[in-house]
C-alpha atoms as a PDB file:
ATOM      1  CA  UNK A   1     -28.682  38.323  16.007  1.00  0.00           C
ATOM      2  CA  UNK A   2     -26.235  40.866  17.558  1.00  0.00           C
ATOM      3  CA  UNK A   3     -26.215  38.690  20.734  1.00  0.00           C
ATOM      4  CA  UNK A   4     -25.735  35.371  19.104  1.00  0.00           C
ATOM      5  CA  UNK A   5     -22.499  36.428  16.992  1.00  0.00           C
ATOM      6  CA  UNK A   6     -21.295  37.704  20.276  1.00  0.00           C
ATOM      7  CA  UNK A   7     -22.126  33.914  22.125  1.00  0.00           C
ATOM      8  CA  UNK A   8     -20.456  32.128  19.333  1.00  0.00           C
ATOM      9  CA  UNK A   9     -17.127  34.980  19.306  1.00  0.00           C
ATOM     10  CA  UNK A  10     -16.849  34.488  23.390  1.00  0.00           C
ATOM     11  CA  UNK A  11     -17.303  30.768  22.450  1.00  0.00           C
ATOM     12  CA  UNK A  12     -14.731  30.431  20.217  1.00  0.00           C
ATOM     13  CA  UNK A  13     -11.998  33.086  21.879  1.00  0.00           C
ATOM     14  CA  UNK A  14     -12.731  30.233  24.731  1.00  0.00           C
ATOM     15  CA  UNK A  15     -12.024  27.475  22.976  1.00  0.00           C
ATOM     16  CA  UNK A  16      -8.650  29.316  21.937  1.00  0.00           C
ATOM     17  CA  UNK A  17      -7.774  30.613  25.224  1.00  0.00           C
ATOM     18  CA  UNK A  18      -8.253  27.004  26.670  1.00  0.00           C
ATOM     19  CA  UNK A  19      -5.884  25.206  24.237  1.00  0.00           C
ATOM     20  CA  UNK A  20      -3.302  28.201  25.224  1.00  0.00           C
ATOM     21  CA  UNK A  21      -3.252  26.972  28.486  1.00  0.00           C
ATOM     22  CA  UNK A  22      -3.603  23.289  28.205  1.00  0.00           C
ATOM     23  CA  UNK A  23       0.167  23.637  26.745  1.00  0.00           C
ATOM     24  CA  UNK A  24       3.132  23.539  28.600  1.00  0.00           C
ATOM     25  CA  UNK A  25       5.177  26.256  29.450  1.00  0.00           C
ATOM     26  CA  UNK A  26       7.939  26.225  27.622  1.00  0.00           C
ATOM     27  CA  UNK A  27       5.672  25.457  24.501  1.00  0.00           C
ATOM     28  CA  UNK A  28       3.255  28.447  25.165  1.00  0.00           C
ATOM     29  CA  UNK A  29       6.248  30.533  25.721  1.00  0.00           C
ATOM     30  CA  UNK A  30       7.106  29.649  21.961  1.00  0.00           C
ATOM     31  CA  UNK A  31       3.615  29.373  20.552  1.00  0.00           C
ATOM     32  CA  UNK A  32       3.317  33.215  21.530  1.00  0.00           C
ATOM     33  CA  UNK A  33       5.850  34.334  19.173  1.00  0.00           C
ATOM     34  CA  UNK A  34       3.728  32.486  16.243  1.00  0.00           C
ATOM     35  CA  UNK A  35       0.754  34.343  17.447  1.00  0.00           C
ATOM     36  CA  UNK A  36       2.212  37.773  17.299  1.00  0.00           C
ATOM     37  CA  UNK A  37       3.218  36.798  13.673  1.00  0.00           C
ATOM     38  CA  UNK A  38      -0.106  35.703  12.778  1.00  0.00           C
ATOM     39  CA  UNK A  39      -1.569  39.063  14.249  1.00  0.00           C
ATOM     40  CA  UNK A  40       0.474  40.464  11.838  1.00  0.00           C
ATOM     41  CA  UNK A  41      -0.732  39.093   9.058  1.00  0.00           C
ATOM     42  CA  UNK A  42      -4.087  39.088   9.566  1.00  0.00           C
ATOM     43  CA  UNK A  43      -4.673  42.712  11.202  1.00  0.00           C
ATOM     44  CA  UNK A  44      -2.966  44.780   8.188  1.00  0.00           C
ATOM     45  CA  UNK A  45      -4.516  48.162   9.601  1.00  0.00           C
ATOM     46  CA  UNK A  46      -2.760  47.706  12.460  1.00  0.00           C
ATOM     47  CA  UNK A  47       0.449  46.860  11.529  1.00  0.00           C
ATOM     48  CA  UNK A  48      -0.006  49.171   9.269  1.00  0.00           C
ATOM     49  CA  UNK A  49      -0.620  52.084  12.212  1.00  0.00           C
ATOM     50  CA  UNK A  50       2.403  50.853  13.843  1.00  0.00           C
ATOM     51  CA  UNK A  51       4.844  51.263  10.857  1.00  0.00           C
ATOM     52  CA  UNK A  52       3.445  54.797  10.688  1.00  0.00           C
ATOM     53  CA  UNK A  53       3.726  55.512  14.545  1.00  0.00           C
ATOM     54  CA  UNK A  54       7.555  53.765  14.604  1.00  0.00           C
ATOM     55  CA  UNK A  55       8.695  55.751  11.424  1.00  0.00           C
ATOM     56  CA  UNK A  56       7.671  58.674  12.538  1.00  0.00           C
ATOM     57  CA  UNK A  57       8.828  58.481  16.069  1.00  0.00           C
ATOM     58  CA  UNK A  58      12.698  56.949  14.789  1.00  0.00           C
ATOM     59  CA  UNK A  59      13.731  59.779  14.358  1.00  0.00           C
ATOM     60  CA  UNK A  60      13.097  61.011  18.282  1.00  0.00           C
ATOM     61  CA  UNK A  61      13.771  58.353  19.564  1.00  0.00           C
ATOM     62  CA  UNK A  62      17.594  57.381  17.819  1.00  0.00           C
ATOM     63  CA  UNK A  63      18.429  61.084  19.190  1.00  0.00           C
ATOM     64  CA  UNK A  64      17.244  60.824  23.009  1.00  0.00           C
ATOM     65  CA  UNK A  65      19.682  59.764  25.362  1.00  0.00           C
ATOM     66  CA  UNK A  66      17.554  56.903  26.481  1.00  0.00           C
ATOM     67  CA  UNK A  67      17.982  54.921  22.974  1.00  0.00           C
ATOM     68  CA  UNK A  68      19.868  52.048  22.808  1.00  0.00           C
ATOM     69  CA  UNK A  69      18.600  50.437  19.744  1.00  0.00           C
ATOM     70  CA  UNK A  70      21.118  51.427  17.230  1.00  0.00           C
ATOM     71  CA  UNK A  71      19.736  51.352  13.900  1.00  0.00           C
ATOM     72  CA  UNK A  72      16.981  48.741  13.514  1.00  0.00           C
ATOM     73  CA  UNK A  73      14.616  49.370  11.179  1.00  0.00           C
ATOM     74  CA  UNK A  74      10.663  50.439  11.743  1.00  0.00           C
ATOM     75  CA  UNK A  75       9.987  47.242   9.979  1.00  0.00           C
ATOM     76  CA  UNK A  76      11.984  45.044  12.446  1.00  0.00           C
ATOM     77  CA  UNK A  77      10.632  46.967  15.373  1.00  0.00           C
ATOM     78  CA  UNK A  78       6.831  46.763  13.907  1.00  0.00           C
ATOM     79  CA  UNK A  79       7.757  42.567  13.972  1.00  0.00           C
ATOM     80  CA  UNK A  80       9.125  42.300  17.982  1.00  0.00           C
ATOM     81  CA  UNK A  81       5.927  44.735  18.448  1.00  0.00           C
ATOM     82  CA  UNK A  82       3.906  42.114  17.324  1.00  0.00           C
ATOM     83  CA  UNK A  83       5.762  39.087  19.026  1.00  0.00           C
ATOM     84  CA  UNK A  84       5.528  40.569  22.257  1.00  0.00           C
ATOM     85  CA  UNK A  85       2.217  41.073  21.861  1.00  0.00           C
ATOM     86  CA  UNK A  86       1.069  37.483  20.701  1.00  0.00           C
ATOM     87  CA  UNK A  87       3.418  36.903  23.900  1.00  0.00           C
ATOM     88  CA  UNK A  88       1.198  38.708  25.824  1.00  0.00           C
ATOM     89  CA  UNK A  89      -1.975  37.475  24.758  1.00  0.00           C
ATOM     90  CA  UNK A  90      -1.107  33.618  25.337  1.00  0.00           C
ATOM     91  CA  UNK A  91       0.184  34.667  28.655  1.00  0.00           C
ATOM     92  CA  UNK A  92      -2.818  35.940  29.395  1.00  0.00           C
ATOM     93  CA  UNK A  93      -4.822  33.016  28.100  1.00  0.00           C
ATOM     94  CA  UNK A  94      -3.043  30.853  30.581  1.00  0.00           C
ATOM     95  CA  UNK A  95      -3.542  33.458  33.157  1.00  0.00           C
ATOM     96  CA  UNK A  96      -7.329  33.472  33.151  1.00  0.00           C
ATOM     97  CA  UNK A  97      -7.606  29.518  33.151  1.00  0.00           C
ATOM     98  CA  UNK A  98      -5.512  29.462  36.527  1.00  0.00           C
ATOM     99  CA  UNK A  99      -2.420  27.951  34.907  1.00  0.00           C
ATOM    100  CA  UNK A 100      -0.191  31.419  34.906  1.00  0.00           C
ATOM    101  CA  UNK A 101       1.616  30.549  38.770  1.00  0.00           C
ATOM    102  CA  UNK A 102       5.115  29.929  36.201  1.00  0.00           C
ATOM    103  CA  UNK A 103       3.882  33.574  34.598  1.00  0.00           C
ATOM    104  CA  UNK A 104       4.011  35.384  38.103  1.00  0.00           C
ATOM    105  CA  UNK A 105       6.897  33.234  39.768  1.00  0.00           C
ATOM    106  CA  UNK A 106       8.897  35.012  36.473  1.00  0.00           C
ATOM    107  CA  UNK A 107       8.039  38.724  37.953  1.00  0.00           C
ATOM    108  CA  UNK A 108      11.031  40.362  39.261  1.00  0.00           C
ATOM    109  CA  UNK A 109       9.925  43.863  41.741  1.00  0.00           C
ATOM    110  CA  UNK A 110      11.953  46.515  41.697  1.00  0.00           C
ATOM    111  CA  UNK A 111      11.094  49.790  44.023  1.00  0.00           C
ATOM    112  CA  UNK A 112       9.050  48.310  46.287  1.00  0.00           C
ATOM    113  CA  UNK A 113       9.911  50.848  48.730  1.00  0.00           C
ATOM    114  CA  UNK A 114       8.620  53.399  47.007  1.00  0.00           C
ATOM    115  CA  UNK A 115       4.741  51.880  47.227  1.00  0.00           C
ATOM    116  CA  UNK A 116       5.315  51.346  50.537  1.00  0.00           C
ATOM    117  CA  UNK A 117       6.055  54.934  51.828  1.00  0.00           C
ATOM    118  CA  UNK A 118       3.545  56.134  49.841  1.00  0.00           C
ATOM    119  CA  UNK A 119       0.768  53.317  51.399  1.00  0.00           C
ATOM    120  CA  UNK A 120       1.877  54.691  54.413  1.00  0.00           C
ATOM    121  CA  UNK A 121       0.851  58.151  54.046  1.00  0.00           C
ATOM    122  CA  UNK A 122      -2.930  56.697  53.988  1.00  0.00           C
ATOM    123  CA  UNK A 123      -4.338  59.003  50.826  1.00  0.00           C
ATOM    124  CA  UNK A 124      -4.358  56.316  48.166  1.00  0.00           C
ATOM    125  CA  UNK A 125      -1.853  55.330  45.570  1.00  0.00           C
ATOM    126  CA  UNK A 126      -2.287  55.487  42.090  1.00  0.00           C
ATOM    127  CA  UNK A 127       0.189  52.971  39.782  1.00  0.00           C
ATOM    128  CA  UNK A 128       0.353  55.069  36.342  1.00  0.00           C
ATOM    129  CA  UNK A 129       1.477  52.860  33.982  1.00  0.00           C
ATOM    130  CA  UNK A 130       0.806  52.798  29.863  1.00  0.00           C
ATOM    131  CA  UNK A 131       0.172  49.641  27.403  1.00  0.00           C
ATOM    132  CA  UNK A 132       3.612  48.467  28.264  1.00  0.00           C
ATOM    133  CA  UNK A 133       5.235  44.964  28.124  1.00  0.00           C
ATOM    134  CA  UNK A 134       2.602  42.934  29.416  1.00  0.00           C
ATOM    135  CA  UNK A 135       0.455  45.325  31.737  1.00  0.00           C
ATOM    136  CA  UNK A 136      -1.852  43.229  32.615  1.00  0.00           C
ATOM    137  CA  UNK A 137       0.379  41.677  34.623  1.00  0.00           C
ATOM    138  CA  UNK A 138       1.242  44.881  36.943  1.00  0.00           C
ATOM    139  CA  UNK A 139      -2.143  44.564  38.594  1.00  0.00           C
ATOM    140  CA  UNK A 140      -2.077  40.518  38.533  1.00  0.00           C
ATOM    141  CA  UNK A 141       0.932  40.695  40.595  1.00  0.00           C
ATOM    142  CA  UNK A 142      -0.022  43.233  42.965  1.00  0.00           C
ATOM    143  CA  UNK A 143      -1.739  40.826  45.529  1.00  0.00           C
ATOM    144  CA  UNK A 144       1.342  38.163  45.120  1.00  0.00           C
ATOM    145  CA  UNK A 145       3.902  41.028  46.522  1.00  0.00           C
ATOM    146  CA  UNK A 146       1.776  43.298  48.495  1.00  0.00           C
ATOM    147  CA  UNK A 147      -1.286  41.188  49.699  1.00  0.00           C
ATOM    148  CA  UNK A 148      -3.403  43.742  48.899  1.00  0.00           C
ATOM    149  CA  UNK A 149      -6.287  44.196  46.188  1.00  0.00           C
ATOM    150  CA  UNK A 150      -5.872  47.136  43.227  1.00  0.00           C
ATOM    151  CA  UNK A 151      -8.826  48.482  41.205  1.00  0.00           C
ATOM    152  CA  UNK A 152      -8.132  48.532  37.686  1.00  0.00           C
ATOM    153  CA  UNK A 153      -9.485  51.443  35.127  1.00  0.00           C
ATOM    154  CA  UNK A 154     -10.782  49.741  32.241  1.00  0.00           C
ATOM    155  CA  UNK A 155     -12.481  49.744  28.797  1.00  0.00           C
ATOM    156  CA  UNK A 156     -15.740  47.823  29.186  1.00  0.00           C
ATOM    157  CA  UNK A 157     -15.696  45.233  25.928  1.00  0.00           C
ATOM    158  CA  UNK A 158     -18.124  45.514  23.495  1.00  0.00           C
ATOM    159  CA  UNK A 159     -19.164  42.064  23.978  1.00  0.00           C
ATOM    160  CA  UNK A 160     -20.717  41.551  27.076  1.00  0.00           C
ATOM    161  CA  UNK A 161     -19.546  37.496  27.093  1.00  0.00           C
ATOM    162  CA  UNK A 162     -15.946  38.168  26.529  1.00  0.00           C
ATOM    163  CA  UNK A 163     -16.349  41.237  28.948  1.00  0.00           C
ATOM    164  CA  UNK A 164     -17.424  38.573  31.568  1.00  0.00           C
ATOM    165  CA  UNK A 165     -14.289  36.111  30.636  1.00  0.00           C
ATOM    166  CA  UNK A 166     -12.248  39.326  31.087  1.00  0.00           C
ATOM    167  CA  UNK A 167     -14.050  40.408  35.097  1.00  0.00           C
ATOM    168  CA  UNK A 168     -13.042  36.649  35.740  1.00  0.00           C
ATOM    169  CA  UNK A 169      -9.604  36.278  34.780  1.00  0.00           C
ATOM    170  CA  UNK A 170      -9.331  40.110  36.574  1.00  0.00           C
ATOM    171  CA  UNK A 171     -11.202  38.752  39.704  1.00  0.00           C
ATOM    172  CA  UNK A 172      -9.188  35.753  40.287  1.00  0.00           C
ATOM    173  CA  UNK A 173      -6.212  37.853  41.161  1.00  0.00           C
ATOM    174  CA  UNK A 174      -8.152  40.046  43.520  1.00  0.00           C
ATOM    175  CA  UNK A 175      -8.213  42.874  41.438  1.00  0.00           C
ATOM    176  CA  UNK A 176     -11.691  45.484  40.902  1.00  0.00           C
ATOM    177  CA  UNK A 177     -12.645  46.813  37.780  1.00  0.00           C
ATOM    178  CA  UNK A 178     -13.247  50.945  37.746  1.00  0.00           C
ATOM    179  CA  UNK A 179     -15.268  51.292  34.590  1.00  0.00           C
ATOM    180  CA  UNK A 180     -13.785  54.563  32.662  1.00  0.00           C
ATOM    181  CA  UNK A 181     -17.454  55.805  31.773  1.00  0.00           C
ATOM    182  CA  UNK A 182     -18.219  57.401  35.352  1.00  0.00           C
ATOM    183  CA  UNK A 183     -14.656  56.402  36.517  1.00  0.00           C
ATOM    184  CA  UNK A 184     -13.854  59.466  38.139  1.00  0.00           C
ATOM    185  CA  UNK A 185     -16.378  58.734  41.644  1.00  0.00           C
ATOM    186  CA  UNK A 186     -15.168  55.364  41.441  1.00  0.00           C
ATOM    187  CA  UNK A 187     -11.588  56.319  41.567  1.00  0.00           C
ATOM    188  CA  UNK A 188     -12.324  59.168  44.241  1.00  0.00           C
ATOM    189  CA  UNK A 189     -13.701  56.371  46.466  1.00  0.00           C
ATOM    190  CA  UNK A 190     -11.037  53.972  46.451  1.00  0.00           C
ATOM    191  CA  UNK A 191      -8.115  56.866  47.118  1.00  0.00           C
ATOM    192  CA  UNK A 192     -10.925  58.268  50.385  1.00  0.00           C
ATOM    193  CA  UNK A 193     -10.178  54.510  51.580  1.00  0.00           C
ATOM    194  CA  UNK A 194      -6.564  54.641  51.439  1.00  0.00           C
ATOM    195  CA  UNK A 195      -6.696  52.261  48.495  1.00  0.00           C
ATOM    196  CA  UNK A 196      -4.577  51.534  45.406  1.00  0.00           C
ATOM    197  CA  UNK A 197      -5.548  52.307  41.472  1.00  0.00           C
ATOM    198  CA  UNK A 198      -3.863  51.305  38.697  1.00  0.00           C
ATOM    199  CA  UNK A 199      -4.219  54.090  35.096  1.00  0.00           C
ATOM    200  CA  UNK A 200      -3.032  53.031  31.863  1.00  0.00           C
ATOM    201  CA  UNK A 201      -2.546  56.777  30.984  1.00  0.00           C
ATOM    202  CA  UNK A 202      -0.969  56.912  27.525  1.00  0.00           C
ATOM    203  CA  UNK A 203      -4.094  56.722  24.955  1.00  0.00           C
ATOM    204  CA  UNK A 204      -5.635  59.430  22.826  1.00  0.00           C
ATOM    205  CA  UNK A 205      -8.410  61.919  24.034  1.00  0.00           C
ATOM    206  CA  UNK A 206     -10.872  64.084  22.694  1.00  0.00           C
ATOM    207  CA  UNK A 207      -9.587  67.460  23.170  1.00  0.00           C
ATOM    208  CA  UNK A 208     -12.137  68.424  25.799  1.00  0.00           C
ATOM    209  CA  UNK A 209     -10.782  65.841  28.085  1.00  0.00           C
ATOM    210  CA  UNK A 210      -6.886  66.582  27.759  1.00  0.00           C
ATOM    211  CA  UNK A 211      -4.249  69.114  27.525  1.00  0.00           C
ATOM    212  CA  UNK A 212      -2.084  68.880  24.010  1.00  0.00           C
ATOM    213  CA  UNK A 213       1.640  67.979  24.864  1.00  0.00           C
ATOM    214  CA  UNK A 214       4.976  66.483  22.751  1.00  0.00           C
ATOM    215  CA  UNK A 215       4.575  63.213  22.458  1.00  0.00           C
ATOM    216  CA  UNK A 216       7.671  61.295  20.705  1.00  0.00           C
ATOM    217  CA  UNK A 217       8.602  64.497  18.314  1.00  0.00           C
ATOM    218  CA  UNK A 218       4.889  65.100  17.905  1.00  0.00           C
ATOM    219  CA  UNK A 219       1.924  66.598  19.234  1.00  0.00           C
ATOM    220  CA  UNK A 220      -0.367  64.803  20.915  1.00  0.00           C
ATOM    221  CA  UNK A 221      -3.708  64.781  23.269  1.00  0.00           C
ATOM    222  CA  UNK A 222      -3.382  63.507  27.239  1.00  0.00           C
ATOM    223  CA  UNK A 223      -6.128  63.293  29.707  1.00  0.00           C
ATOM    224  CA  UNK A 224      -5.908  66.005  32.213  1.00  0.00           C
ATOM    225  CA  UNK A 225      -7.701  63.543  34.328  1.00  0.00           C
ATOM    226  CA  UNK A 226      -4.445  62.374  36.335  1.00  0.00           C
ATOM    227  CA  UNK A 227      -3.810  65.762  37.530  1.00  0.00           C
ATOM    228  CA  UNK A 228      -7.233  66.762  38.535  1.00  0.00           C
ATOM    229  CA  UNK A 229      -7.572  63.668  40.506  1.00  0.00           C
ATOM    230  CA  UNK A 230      -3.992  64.491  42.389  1.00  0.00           C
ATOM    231  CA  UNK A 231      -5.277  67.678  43.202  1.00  0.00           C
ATOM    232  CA  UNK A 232      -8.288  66.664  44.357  1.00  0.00           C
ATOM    233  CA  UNK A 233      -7.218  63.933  46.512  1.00  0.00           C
ATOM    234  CA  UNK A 234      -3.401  63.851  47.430  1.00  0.00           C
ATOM    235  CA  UNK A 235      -3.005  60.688  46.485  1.00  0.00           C
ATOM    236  CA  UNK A 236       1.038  59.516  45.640  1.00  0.00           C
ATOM    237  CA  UNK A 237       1.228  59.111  41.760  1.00  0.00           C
ATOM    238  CA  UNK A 238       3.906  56.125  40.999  1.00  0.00           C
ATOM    239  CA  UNK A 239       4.933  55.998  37.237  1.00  0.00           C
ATOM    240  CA  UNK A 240       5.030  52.099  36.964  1.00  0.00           C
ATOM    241  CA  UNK A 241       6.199  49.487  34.083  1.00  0.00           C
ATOM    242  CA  UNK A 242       6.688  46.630  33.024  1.00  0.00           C
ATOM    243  CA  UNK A 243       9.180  44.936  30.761  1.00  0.00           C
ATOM    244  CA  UNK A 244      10.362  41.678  29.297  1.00  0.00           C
ATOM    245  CA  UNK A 245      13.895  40.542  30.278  1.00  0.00           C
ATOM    246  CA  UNK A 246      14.289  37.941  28.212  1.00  0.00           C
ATOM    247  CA  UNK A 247      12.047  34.988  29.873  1.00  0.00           C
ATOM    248  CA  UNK A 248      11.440  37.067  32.740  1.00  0.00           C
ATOM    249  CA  UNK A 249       9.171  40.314  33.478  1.00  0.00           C
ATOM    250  CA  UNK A 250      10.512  43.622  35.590  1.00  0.00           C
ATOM    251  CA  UNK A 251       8.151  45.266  37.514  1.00  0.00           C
ATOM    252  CA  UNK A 252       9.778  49.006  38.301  1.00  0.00           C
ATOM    253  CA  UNK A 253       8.267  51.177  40.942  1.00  0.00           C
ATOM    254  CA  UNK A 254       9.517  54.597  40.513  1.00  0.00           C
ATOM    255  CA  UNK A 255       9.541  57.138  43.585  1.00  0.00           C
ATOM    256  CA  UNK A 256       6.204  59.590  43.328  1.00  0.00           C
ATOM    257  CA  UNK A 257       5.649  61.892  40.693  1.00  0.00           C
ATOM    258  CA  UNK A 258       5.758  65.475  42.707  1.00  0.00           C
ATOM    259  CA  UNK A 259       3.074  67.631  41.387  1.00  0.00           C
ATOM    260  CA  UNK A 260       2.867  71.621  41.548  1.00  0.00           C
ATOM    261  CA  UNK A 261       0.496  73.661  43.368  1.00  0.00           C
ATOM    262  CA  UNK A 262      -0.590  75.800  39.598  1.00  0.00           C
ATOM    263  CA  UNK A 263      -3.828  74.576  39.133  1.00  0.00           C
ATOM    264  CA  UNK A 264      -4.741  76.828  35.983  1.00  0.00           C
ATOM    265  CA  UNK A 265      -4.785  75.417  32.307  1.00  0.00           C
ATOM    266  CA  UNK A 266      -1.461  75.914  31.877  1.00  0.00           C
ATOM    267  CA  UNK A 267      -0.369  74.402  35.275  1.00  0.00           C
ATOM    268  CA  UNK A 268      -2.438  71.198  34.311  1.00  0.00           C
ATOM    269  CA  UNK A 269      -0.970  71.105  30.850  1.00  0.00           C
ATOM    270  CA  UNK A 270       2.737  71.535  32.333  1.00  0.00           C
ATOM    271  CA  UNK A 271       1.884  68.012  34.545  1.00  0.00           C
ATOM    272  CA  UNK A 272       0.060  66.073  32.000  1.00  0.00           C
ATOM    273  CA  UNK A 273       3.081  66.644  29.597  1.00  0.00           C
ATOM    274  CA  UNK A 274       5.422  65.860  33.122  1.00  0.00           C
ATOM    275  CA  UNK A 275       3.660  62.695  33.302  1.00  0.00           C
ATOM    276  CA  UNK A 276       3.796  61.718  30.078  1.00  0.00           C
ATOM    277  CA  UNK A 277       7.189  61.813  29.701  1.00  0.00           C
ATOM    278  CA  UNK A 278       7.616  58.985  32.457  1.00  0.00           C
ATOM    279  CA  UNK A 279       5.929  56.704  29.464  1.00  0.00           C
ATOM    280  CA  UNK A 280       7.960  58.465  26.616  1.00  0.00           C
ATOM    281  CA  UNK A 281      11.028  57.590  28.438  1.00  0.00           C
ATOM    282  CA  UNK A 282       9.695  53.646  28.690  1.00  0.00           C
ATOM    283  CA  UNK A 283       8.893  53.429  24.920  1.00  0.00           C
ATOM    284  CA  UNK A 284      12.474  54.901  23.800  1.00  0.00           C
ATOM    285  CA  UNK A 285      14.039  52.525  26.452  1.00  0.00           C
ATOM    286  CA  UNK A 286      11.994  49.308  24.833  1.00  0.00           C
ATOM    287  CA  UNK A 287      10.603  50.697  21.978  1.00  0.00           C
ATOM    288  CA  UNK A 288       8.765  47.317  20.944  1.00  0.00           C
ATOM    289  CA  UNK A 289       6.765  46.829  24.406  1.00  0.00           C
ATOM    290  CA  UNK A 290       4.871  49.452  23.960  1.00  0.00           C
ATOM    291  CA  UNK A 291       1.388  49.575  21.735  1.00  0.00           C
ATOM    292  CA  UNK A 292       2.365  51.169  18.594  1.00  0.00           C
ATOM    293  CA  UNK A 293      -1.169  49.554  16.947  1.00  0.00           C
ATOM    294  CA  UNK A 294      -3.326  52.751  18.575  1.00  0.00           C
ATOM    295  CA  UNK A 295      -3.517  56.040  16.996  1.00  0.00           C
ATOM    296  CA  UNK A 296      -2.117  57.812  19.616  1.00  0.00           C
ATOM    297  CA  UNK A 297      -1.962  61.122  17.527  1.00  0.00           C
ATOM    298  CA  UNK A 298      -5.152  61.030  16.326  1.00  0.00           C
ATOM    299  CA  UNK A 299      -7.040  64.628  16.610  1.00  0.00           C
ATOM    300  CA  UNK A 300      -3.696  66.341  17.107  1.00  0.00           C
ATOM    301  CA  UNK A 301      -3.910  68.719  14.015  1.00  0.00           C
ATOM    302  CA  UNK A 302      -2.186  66.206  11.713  1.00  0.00           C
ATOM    303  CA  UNK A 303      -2.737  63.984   9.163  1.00  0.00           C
ATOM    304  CA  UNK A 304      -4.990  61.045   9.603  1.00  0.00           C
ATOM    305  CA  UNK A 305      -3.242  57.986  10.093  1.00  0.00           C
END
């Protein structure tokens, strides 16, 4: 029964992806908007996890030097959160029905240089990057500027249909999928070949896997997993993002994170919180292109969301 509800969900997110595409640009553009508003309105948890994670984080973020917001509202916020996301998720309808070339012609790169000293070294580069703007789109683009292939560390979906639908869109763009169950030897093997990873690393962690830091005026778990795997491989860590610029999409490139040589718990800590802050500093820069809909504090010591 299981399987069948899961035919007829991939069946139907098909359909919807399909009609997505089949539009034209500029009306897909516009249609994404509506969807973010719809999300809204029918996902109620969520919104209601991002009112909670935008209230609490105003007051953080209206004092850091970064902010230039002035004094919009967590409820207007919570609403561009949500229109960039329905953005986002037509975008990437039209993306995995091969009709996104006006999606990536829109991608502006900024710091190549920085990749490309760091390719040179020959240990492996690492893009660490965050739900941010439309991040699927960091790894899409990689083969269009840099004609080269990047594995991608992933959730595996539930659904093993729409988990298919996802491999293909993923796959058409060159990319690999690193599945994060067992990730770690996967990773490890791409950096031995001198090959390029892209980590989303801004979600919440049991605390065996991560090191508690400040996160937006609060605590928060991190995986420690970014550091170990520096350590263990010199590979160049670039903090990458993406953001919306009006129609068009900035990829920024940021020179290489330099880690320490303190390897104890605290010395891992210290980096995890370093690295974080290269995502804090995104979200208070555009503070709706980030995911507020996760619990990102969850198991910190305070209240449940």
């Amino acid at each position: 029964m299981k399987r069948l509800f899961w035919a007829v969900q991939a069946a139907l997110f098909y359909v919807l992806t399909l009609l997505a595409a089949m539009l034209p640009a500029p009306v897909a553009n516009r249609l994404g908007s509506s969807v973010g508003m719809f999300l809204m309105l029918l996902l109620p948890k969520r919104k209601a996890i991002a009112v909670d994670n935008i209230s609490r984080a105003l007051p953080f973020m209206k004092s850091h030097p970064l902010w230039t917001s002035g004094e919009r509202t967590a409820g207007e916020l919570v609403k561009e959160t949500f229109r960039n996301l329905g953005r986002s998720l037509v975008e990437v309808c039209r993306l995995y029905h091969g009709r996104g070339e006006d999606i990536l012609g829109r991608i502006e790169l900024r710091g190549a240089e920085h990749f490309e000293a760091a390719s040179a070294r020959g240990k492996g580069v690492v893009f660490l990057t965050g739900h941010c703007g439309n991040w699927e789109l960091v790894a899409l683009a990689f083969w269009r500027f840099f004609r080269g292939r990047m594995s991608v560390v992933a959730r595996r979906q539930n659904n093993p249909y729409l988990n298919r639908m996802v491999e293909k869109m993923r796959s058409r763009y060159d990319n690999n999928i690193i599945y994060k169950q067992g990730a770690l030897r996967g990773i490890l093997s791409v950096l031995k070949k001198g090959d390029n990873i892209g980590l989303l690393a801004d979600q919440a962690v049991f605390p065996e896997e991560g090191a508690l830091i400040d996160m937006l005026g609060r605590k928060a778990w991190a995986s420690k997993a970014p550091v170990i795997i520096a350590h263990k491989t010199g590979a160049a860590f670039l903090p990458s993002f993406i953001h919306r610029e009006g129609d068009r999409f900035v990829i920024t490139i940021n020179p290489p994170h330099v880690f320490g040589s303190d390897q104890s718990e605290d010395g891992i800590r210290e980096e995890v919180q370093a690295l974080s802050r290269y995502v804090e500093d995104f979200v208070v820069s555009h503070p709706t292109q980030w995911y507020w809909v996760h619990r990102r504090w969850k198991r910190a010591g305070e209240s449940t969301q």
